[in-house]
Protein backbone atom coordinates (compact mmCIF):
# COMPACT_ATOMS: atom_id res chain seq x y z
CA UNK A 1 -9.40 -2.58 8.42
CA UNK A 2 -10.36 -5.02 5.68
CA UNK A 3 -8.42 -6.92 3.22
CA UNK A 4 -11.00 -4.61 0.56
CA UNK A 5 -10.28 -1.42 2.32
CA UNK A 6 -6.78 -1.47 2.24
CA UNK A 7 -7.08 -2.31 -1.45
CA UNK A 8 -9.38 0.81 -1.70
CA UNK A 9 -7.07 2.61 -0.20
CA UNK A 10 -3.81 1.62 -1.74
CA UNK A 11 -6.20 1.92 -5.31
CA UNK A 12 -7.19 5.93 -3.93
CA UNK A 13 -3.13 6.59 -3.12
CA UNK A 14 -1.92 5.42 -6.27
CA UNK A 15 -4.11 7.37 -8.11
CA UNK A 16 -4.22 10.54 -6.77
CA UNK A 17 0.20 10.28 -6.00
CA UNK A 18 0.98 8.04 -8.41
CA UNK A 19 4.69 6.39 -8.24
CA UNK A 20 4.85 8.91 -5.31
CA UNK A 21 2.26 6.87 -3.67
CA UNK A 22 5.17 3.90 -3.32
CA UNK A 23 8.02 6.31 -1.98
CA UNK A 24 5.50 7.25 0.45
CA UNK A 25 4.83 4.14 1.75
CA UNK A 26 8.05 3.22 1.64
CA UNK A 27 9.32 6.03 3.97
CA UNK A 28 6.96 5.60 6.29
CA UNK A 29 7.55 1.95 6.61
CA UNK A 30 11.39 2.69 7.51
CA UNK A 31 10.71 5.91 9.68
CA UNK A 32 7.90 3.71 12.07
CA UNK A 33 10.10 0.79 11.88
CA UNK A 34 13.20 3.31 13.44
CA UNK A 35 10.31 4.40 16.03
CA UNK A 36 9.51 0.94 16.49
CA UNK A 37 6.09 1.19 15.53
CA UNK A 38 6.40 -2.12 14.36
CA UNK A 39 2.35 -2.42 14.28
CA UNK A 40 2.28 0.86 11.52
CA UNK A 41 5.45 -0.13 10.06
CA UNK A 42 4.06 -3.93 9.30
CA UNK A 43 0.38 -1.45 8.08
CA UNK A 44 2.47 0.42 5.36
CA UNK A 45 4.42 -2.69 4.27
CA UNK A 46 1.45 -3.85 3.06
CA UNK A 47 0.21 -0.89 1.45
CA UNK A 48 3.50 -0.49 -0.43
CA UNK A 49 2.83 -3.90 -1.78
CA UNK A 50 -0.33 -3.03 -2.85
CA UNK A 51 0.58 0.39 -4.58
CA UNK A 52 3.45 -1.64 -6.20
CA UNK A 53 1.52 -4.64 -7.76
CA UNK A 54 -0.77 -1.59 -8.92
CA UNK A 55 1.64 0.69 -10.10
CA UNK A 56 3.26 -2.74 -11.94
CA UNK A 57 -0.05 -3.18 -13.33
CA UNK A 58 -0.52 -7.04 -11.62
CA UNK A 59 -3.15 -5.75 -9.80
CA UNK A 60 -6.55 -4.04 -11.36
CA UNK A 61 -8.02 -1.27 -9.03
CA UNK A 62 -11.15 -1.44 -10.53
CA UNK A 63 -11.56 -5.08 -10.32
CA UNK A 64 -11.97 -7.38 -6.96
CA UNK A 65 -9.10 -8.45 -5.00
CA UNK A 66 -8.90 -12.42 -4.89
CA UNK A 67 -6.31 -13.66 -2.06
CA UNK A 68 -5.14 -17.49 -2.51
C-alpha cells in the first residue's frame, strides 16, 4: 500500500468515524500486537498517526501529503 493510500484511507476513516476513527486504530494496534501480529499491529500504528495529525488538524485531507 502507498504512502498516498494510507493517507486516503486514514482521510476516509476519520471522516466517516470521526474521533472514533483513532480509538479504533488504537485498539486494533494493542489487540494484533497481543496476537503478535506485529506486521498489522506496526499497519494500524501508522494509521492512528495519521487519523491523529488529522483529527489535530496538522494534517489537511484534502491537500497532498509531503514526507521529509
Amino acid at each position: 500500500m502507498s504512502t498516498d493510500d494510507l493517507y486516503k484511507l486514514a482521510a476516509d476513516l476519520a471522516n466517516e468515524h470521526g474521533m472514533m476513527a483513532v480509538e479504533y486504530a488504537r485498539r486494533a494496534v494493542a489487540a494484533f500486537d497481543a496476537e503478535g501480529a506485529r506486521d498489522r499491529a506496526e499497519f494500524w500504528q501508522l494509521l492512528s498517526v495519521l487519523l491523529d495529525d488529522i483529527m489535530a488538524q496538522r494534517l489537511d485531507p484534502d491537500a497532498p501529503i509531503t514526507l521529509h
